[in-house]
Protein backbone atom coordinates (compact mmCIF):
# COMPACT_ATOMS: atom_id res chain seq x y z
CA UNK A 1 61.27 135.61 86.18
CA UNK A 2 63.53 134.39 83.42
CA UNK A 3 67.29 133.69 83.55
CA UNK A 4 69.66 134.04 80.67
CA UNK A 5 73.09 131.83 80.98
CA UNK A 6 75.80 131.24 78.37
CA UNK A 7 75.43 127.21 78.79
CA UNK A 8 73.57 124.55 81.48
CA UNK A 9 76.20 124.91 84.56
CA UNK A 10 75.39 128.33 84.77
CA UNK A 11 71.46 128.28 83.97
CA UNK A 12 72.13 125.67 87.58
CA UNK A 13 73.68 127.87 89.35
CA UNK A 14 71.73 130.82 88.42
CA UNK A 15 68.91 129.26 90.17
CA UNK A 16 70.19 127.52 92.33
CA UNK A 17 71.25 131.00 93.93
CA UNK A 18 68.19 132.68 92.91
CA UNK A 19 66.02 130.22 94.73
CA UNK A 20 68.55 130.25 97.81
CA UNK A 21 67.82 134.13 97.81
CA UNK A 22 64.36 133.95 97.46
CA UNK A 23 64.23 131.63 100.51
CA UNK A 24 66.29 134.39 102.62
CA UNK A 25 62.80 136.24 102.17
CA UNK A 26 60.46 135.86 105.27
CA UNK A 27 57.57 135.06 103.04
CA UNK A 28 58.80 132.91 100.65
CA UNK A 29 58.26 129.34 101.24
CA UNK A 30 59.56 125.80 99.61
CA UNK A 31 56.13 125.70 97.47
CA UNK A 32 56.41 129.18 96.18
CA UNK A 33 59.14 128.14 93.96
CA UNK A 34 58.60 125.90 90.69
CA UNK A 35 61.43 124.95 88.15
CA UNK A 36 59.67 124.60 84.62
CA UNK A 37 61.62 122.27 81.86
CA UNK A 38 60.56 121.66 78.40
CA UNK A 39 62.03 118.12 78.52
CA UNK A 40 62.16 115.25 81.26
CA UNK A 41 66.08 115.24 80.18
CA UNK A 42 66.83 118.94 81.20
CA UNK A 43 65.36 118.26 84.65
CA UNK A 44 68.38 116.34 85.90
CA UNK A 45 71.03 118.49 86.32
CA UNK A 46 68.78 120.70 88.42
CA UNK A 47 67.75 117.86 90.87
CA UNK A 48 71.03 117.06 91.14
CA UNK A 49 71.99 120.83 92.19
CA UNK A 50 68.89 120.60 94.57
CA UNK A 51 70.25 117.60 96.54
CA UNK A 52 73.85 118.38 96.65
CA UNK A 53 72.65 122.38 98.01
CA UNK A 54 70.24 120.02 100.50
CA UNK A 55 67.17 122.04 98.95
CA UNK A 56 63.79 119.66 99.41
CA UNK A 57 62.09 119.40 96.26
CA UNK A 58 59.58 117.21 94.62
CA UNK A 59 59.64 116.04 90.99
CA UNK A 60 56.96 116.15 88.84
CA UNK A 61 57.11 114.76 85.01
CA UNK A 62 54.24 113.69 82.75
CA UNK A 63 56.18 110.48 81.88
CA UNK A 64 58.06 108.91 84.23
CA UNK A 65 55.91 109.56 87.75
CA UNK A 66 55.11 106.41 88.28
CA UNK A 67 59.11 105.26 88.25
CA UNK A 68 59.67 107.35 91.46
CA UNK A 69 60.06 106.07 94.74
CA UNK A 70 57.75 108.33 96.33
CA UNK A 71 54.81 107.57 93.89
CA UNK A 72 55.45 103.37 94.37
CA UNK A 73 55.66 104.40 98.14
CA UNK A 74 52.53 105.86 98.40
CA UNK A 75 51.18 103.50 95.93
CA UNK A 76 52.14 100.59 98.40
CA UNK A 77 50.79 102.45 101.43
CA UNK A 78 47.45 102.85 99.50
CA UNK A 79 47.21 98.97 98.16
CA UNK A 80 47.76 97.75 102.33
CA UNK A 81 44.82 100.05 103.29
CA UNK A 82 42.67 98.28 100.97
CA UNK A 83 44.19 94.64 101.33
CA UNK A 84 45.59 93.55 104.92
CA UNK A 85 47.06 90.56 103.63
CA UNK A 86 49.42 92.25 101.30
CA UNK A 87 52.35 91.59 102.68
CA UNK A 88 54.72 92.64 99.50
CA UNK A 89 53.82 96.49 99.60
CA UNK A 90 53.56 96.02 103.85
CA UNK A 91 57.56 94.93 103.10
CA UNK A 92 57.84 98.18 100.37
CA UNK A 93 56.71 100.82 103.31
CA UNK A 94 59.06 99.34 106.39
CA UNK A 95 61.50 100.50 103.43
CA UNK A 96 60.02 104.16 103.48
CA UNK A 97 63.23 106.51 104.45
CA UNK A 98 60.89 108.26 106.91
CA UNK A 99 60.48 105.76 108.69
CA UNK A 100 64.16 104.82 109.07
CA UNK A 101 64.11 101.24 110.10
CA UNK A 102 67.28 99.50 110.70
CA UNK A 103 68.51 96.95 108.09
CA UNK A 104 69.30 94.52 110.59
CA UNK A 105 65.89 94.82 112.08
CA UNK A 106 64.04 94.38 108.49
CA UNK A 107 66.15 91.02 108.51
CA UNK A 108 64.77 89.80 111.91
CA UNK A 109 61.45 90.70 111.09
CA UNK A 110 61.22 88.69 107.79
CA UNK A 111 63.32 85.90 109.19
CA UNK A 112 60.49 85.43 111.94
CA UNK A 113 57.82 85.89 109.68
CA UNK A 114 58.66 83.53 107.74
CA UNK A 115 59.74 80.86 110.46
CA UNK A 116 56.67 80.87 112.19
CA UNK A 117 54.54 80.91 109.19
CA UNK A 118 52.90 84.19 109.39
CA UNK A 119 51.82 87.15 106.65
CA UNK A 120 54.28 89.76 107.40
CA UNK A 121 51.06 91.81 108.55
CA UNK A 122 50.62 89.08 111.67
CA UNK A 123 54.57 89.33 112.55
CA UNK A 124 54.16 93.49 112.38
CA UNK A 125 51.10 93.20 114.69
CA UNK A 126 53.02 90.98 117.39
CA UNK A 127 55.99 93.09 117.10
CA UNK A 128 56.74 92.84 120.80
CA UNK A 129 57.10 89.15 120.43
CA UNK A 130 60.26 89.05 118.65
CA UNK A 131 63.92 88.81 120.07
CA UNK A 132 66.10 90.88 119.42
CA UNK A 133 64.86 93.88 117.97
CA UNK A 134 65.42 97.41 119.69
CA UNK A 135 62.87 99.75 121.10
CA UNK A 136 62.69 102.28 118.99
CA UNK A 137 62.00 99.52 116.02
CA UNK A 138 59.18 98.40 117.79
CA UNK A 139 57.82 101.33 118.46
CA UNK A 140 57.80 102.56 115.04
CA UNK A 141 56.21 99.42 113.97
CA UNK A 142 53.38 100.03 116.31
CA UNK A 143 53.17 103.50 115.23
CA UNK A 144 52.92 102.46 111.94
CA UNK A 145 50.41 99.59 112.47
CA UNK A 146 48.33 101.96 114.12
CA UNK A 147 48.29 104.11 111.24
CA UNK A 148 47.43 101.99 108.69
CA UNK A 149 44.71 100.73 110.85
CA UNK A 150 43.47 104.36 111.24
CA UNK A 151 43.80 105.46 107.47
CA UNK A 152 42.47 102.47 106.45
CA UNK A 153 39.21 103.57 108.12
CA UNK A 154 39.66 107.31 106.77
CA UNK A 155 40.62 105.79 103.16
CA UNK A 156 36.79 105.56 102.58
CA UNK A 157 35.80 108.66 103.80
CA UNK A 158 38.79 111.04 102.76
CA UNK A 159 39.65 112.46 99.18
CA UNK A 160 42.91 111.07 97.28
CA UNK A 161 44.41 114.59 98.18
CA UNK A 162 43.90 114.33 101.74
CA UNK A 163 45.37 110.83 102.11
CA UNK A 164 48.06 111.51 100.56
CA UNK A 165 49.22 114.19 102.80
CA UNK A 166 48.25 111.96 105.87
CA UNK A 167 50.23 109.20 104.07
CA UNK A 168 53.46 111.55 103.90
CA UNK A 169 53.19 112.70 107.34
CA UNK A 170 52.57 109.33 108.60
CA UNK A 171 55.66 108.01 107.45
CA UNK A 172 57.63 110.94 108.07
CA UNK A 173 58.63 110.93 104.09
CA UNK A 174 58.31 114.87 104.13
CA UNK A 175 61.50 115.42 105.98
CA UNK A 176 63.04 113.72 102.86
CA UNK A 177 61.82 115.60 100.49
């Protein structure tokens, strides 16, 4: 369908609406709907529409996709199921927001990690043996652990496609989307 508006605000708006109509519909769904743009440019003032109507989206550009955080989160997922010791995208994916790990907990962690000497991987896997840290940090880091450990396996037997799915629902990075 195409929209006519007299200037940008209102092209927004127009579909903003139209795509908060559509969504009314019982068989529409979030990945029935596509927003075309001729330019990387024009794209911004309807992402920023998206977010502030709290309408999940993902962004797609030809230039550009490797700059976005969910492409260098995935990316780091993918490098740690190939190298264990890799504890510089390990550090990228306790960042993912799925995941939501405390601040103050990503402190302790890499505080203890570093004073005993271990790869960040080593600290992760003795997660229990750190002070300090609250439950439901520690269980998300064994969670997570456990993950990696199981798509690491599946990384050699599953297509790109596949993983990354698994990858998104791992980390819970759908729900902020």
């Amino acid at each position: 369908e195409f929209l006519i508006a007299a200037d940008l605000n209102q092209e927004v708006s127009l579909v903003i609406n139209k795509i908060k109509n559509l969504l009314m519909e019982a068989e529409t769904t979030y990945s029935d709907i596509a927003i075309l743009a001729r330019a990387n440019k024009s794209v911004e003032p309807f992402s920023q529409a998206l977010e502030r109507e709290k309408l999940p989206y993902i962004y797609f550009a030809s230039s550009g996709l490797y700059k976005q955080d969910i492409i260098i989160d995935i990316l780091s997922y993918a490098r740690v199921l190939f190298d264990r010791a890799d504890s510089i995208n390990l550090s990228r994916i306790l960042k993912i927001p799925g995941l939501n790990i405390a601040d103050d907990d990503l402190l302790k962690i890499n505080y203890w990690s570093s004073r005993r000497a271990n790869s960040l991987r080593q600290t992760l896997e003795n997660i229990r043996l750190l002070p300090d840290l609250v439950e439901e940090t520690i269980t998300k880091i064994e969670n997570l652990m456990s993950a990696i450990k199981e798509n690491a396996k599946l990384a050699h037997q599953q297509g790109s496609l596949e993983m990354f799915f698994k990858i998104l629902a791992d980390t819970n990075y759908r729900q902020h989307l």
